[in-house]
N, C-alpha and C. Protein backbone atom coordinates (compact mmCIF):
# COMPACT_ATOMS: atom_id res chain seq x y z
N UNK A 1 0.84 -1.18 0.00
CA UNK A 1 0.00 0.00 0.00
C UNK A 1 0.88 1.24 0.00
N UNK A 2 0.58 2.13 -0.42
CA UNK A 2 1.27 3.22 -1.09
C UNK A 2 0.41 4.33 -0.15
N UNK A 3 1.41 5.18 1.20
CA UNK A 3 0.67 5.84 1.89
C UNK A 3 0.70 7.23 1.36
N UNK A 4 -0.54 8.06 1.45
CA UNK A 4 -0.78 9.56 0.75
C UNK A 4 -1.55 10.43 1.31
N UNK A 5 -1.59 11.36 1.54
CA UNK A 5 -2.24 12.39 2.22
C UNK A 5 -3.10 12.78 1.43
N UNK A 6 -4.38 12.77 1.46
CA UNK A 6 -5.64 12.53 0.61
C UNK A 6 -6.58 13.24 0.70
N UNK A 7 -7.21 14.31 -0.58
CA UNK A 7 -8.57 15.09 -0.06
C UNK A 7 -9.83 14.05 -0.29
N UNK A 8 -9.59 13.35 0.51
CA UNK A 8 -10.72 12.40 0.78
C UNK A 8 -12.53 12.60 0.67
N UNK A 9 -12.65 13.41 1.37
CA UNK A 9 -14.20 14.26 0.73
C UNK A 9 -14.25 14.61 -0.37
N UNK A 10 -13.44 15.15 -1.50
CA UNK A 10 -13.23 15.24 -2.51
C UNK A 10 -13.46 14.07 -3.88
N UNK A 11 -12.55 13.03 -3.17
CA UNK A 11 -13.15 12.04 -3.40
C UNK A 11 -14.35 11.41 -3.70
N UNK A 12 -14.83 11.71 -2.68
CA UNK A 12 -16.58 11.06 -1.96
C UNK A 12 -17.40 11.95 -3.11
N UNK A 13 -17.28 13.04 -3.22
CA UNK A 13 -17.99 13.72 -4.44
C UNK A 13 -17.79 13.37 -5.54
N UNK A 14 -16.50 12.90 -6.21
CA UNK A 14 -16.34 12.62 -7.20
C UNK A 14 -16.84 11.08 -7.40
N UNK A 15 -17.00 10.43 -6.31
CA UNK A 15 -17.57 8.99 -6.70
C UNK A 15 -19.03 8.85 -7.09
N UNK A 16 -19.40 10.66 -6.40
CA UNK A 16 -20.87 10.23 -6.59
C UNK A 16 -21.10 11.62 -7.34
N UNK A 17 -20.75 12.07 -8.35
CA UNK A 17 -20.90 12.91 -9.19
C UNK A 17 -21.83 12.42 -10.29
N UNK A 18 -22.87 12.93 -10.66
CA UNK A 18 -23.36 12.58 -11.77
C UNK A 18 -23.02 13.22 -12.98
N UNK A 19 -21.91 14.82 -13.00
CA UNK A 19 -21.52 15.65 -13.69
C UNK A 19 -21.09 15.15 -15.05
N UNK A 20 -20.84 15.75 -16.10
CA UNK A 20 -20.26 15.08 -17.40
C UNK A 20 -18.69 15.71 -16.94
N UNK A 21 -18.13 16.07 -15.94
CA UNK A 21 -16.88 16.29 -15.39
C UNK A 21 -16.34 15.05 -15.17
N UNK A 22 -15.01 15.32 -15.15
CA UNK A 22 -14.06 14.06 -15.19
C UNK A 22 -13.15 14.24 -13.72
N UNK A 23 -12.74 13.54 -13.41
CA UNK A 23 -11.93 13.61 -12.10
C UNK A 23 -10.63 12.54 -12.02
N UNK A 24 -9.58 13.82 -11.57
CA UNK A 24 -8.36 12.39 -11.61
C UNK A 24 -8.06 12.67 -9.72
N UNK A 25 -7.08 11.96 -9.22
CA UNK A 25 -6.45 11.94 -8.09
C UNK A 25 -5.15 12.28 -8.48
N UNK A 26 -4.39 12.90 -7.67
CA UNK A 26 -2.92 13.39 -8.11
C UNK A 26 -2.21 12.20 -7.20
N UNK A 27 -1.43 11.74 -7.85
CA UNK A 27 -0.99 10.66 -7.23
C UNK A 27 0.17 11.51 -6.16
N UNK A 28 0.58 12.40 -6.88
CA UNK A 28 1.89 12.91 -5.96
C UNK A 28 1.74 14.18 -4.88
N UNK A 29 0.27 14.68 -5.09
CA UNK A 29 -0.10 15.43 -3.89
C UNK A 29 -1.40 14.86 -3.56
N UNK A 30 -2.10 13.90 -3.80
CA UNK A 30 -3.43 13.44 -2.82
C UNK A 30 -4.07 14.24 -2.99
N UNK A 31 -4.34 15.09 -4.34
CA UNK A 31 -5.48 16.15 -4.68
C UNK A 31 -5.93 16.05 -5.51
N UNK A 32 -7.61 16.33 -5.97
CA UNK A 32 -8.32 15.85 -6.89
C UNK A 32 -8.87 16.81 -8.30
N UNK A 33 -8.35 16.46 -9.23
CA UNK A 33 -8.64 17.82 -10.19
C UNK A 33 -9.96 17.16 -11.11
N UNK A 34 -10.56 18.12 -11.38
CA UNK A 34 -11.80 18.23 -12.36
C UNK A 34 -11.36 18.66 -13.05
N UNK A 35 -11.54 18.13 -14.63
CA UNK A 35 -11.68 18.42 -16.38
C UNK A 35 -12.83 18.39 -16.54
N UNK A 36 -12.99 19.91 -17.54
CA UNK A 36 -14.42 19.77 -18.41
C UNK A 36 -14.55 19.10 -18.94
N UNK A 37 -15.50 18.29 -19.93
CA UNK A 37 -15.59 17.70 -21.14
C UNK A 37 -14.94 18.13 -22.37
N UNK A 38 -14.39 17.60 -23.25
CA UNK A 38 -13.22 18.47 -23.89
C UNK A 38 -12.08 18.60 -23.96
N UNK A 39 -11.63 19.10 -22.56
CA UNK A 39 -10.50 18.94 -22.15
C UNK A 39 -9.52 17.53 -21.88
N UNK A 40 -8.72 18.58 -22.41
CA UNK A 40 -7.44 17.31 -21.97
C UNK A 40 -6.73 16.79 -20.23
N UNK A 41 -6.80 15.32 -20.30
CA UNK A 41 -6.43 14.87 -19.38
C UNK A 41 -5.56 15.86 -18.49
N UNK A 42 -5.41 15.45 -16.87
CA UNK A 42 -4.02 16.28 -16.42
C UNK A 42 -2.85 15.91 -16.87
N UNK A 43 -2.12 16.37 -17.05
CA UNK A 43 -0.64 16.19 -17.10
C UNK A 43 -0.42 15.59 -18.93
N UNK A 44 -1.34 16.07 -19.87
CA UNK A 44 -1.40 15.82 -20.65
C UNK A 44 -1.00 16.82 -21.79
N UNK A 45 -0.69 18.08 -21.36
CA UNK A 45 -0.28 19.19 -22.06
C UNK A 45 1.25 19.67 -21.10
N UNK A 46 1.97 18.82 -20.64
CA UNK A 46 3.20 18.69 -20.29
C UNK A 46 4.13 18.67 -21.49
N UNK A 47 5.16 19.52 -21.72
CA UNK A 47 6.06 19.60 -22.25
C UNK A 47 7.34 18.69 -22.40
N UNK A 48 7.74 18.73 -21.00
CA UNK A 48 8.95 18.13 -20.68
C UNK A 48 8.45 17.32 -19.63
N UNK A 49 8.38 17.26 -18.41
CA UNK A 49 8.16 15.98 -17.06
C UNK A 49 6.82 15.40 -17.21
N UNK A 50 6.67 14.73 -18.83
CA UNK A 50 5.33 14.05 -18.42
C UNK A 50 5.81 12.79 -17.66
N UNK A 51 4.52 12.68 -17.18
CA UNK A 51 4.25 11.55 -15.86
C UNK A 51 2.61 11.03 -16.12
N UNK A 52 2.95 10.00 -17.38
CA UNK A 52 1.22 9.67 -17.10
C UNK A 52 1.19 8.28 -16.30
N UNK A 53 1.74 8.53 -15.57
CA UNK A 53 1.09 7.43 -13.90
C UNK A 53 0.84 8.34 -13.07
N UNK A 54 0.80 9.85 -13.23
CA UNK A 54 0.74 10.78 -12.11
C UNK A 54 -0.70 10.40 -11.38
N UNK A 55 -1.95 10.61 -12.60
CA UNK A 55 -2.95 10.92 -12.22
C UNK A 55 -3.75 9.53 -12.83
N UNK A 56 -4.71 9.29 -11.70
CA UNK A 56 -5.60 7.99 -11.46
C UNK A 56 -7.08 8.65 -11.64
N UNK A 57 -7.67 8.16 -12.38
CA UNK A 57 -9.09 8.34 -13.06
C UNK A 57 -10.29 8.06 -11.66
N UNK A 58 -11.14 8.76 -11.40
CA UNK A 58 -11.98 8.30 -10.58
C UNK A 58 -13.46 8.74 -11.11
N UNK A 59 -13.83 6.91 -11.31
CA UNK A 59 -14.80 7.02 -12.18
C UNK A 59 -16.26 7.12 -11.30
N UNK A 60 -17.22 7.76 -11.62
CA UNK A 60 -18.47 7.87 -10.42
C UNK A 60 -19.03 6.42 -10.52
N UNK A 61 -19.96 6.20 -9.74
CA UNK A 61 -20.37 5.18 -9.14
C UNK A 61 -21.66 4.98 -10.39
N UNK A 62 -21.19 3.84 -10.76
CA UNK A 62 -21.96 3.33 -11.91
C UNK A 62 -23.74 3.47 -11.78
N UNK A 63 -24.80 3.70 -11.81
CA UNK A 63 -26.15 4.04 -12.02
C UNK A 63 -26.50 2.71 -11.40
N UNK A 64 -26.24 1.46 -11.49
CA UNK A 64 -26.79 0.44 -11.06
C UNK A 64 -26.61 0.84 -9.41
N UNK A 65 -25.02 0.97 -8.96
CA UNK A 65 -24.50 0.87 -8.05
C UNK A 65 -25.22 2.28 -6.73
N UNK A 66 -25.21 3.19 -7.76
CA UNK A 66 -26.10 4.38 -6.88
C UNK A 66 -27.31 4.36 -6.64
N UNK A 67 -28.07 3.38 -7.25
CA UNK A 67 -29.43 2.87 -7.23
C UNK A 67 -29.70 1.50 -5.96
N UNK A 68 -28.71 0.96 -5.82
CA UNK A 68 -28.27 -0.18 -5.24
C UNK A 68 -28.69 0.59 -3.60
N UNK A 69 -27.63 1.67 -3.55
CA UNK A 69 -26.89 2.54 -2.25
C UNK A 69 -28.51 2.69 -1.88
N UNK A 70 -29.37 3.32 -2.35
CA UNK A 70 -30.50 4.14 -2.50
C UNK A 70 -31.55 3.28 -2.09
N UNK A 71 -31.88 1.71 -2.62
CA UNK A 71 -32.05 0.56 -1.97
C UNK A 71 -32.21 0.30 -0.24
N UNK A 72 -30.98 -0.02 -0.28
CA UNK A 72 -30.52 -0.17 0.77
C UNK A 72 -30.72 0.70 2.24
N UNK A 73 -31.18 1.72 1.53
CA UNK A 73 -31.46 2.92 2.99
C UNK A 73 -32.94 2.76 2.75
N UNK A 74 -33.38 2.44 1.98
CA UNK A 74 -34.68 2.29 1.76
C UNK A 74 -35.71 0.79 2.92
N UNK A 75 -34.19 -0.13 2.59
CA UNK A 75 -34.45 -1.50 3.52
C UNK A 75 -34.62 -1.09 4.73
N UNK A 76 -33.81 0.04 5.35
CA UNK A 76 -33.80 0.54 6.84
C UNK A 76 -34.57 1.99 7.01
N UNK A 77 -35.64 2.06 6.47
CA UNK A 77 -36.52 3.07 6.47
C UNK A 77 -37.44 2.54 6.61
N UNK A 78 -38.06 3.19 8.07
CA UNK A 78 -39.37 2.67 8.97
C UNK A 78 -40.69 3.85 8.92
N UNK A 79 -40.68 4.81 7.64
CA UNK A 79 -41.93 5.55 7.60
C UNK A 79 -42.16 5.13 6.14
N UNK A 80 -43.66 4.55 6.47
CA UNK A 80 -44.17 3.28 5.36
C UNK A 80 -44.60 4.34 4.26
N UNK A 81 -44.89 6.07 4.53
CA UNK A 81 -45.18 6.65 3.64
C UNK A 81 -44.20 7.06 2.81
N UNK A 82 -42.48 7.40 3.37
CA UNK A 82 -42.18 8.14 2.76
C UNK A 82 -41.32 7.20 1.87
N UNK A 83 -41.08 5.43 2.23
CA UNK A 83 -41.12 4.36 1.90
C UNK A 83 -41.48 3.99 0.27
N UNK A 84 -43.16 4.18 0.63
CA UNK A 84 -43.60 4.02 -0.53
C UNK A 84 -43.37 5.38 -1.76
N UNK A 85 -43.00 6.39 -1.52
CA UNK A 85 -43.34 7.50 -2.10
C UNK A 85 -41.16 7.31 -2.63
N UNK A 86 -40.60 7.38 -2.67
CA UNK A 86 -39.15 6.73 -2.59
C UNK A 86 -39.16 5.97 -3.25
N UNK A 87 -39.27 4.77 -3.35
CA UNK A 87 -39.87 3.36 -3.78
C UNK A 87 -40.44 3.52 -5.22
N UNK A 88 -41.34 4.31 -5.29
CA UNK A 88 -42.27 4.24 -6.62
C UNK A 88 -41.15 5.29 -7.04
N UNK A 89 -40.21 6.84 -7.07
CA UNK A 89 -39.03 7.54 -7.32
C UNK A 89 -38.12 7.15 -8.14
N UNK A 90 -37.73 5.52 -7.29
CA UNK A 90 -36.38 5.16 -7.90
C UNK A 90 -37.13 3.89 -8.98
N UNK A 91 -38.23 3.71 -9.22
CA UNK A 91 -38.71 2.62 -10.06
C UNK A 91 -39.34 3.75 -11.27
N UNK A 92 -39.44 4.62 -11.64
CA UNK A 92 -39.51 5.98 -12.43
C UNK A 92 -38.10 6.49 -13.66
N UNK A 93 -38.64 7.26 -14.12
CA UNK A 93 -37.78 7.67 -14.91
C UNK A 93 -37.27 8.74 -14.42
N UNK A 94 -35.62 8.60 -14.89
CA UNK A 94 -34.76 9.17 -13.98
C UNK A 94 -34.29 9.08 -12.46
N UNK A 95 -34.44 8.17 -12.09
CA UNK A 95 -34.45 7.83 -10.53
C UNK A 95 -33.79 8.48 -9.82
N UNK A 96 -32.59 8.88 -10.03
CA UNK A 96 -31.81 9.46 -8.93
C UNK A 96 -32.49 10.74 -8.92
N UNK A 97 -32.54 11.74 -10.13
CA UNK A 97 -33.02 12.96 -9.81
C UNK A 97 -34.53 13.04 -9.13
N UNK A 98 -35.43 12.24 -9.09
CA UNK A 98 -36.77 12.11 -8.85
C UNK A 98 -36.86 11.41 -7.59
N UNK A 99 -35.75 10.63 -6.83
CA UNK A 99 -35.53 10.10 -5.63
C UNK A 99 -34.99 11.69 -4.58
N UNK A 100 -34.31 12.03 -5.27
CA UNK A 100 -33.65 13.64 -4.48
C UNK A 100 -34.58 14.52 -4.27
N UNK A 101 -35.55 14.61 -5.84
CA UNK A 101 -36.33 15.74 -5.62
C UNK A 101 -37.49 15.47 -4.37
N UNK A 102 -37.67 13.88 -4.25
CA UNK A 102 -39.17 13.86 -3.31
C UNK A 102 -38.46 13.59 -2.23
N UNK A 103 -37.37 14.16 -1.86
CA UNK A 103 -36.70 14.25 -0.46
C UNK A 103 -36.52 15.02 0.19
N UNK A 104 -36.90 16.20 -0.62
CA UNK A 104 -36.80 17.69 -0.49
C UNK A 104 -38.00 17.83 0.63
N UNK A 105 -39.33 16.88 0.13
CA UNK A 105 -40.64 17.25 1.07
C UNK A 105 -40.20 16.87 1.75
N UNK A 106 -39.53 15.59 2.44
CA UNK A 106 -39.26 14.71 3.68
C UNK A 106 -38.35 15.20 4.53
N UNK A 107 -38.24 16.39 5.39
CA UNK A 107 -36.58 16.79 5.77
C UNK A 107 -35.99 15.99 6.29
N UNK A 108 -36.83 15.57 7.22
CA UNK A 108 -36.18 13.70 8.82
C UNK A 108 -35.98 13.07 8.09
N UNK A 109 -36.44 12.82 6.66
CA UNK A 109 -35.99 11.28 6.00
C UNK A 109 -34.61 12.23 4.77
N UNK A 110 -34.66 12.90 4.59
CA UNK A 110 -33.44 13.67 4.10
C UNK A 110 -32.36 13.47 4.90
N UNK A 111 -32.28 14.31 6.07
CA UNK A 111 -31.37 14.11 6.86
C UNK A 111 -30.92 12.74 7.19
N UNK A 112 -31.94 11.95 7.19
CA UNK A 112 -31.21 10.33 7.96
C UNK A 112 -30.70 9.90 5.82
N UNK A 113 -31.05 10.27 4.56
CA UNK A 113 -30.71 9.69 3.50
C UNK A 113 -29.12 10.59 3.84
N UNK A 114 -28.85 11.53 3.68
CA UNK A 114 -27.44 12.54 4.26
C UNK A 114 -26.62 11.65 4.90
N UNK A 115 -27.42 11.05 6.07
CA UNK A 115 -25.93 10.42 6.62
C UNK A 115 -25.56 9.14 5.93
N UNK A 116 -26.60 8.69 6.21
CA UNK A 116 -26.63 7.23 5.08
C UNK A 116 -25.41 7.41 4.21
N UNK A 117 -26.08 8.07 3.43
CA UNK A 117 -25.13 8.39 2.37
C UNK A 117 -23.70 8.90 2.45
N UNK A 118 -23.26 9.51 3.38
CA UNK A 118 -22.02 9.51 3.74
C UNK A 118 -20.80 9.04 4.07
N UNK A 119 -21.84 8.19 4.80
CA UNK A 119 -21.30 6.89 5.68
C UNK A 119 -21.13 5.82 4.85
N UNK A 120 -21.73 5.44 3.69
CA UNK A 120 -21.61 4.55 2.71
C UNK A 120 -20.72 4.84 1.45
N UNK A 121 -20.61 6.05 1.18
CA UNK A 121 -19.61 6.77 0.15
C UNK A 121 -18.08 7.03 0.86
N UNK A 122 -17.97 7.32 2.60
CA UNK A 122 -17.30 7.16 2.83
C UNK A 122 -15.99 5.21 2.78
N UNK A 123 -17.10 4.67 3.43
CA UNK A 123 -16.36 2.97 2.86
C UNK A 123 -16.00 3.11 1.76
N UNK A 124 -16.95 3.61 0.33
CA UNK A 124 -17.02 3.16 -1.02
C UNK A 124 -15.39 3.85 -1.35
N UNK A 125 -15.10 4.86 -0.78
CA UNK A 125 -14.32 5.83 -1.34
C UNK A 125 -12.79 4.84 -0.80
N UNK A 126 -12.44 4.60 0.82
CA UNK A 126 -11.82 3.51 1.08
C UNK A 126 -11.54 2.44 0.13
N UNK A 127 -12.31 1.84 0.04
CA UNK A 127 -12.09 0.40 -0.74
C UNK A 127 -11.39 0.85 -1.73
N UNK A 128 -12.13 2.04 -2.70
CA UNK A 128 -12.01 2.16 -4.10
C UNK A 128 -10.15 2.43 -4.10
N UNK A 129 -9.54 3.23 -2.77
CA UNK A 129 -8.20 3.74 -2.23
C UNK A 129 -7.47 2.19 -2.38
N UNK A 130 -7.92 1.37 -1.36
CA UNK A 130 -7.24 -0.09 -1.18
C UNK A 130 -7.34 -0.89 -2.54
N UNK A 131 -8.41 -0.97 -3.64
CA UNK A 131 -8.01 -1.71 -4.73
C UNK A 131 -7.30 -1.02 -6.07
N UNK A 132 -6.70 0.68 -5.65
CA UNK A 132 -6.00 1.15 -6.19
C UNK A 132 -4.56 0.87 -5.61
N UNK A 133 -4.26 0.13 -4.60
CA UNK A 133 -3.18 0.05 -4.27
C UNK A 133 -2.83 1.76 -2.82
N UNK A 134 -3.72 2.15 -2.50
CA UNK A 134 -3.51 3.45 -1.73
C UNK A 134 -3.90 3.17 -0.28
N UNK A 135 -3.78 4.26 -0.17
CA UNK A 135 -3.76 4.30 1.56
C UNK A 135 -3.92 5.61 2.47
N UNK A 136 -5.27 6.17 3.34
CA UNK A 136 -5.14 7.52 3.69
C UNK A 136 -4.11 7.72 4.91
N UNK A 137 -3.40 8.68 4.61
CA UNK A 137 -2.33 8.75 5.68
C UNK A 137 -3.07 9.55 7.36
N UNK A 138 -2.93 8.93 8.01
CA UNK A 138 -3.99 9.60 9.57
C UNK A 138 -2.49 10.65 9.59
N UNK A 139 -3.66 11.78 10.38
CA UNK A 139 -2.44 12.87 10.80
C UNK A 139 -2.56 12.47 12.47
């Protein structure tokens, strides 16, 4: 494992970005850059010290997989209304955006989808570190 000092939240957004933005990790400072669409990779308009092992691609969390997450908080959600109203969201067109938007009415079930979700993007973001070969360095 390869230890690095890591903007880790940074991360966590970029796993769960739905953006047409691209995201790499800097391998040599543990910082995460966004490309428009268009644009060229980092370290790709280097002159002289290219380094394309610098930067590691971090791809968002595949549509099955964010649907999966979304599931799952759904299994541990005990208000049968806001349950069903969620439920019928993510079985709809467009699910993620139409799961967010009817969460907006629910604030208590917002807030408990918030942590959920944190707490699960946080692991996701881990693992994704450990089967890159990485490692967050604790201060």
């Amino acid at each position: 494992m390869r230890p690095l000092t890591l903007d880790l939240p940074r991360i966590e957004q970029a796993l769960l970005s739905q953006a047409e933005i691209e995201h790499y990790l800097d391998l040599v400072n543990g910082s995460v850059l966004s490309v428009a669409p268009g644009d060229p990779p980092p370290g790709a308009d280097e002159k002289y010290d290219v380094q394309p092992d610098r930067y590691l691609a971090i791809d968002p969390l595949p549509l099955g997989q964010a649907l999966a997450l979304r599931e799952a908080f759904l299994d541990g959600l005990h208000d049968p209304q806001a349950h069903s109203l969620l439920s019928h969201a993510l079985a709809g067109r467009k699910p993620l955006r139409t799961f967010d938007y009817q969460l907006e009415a629910l604030p208590r079930v917002r807030q408990a989808w918030l942590a959920f979700q944190a707490q699960q993007v946080r692991e996701l973001a881990l693992e994704w570190l450990q089967d890159n070969g990485l490692e967050q360095v604790r201060h």
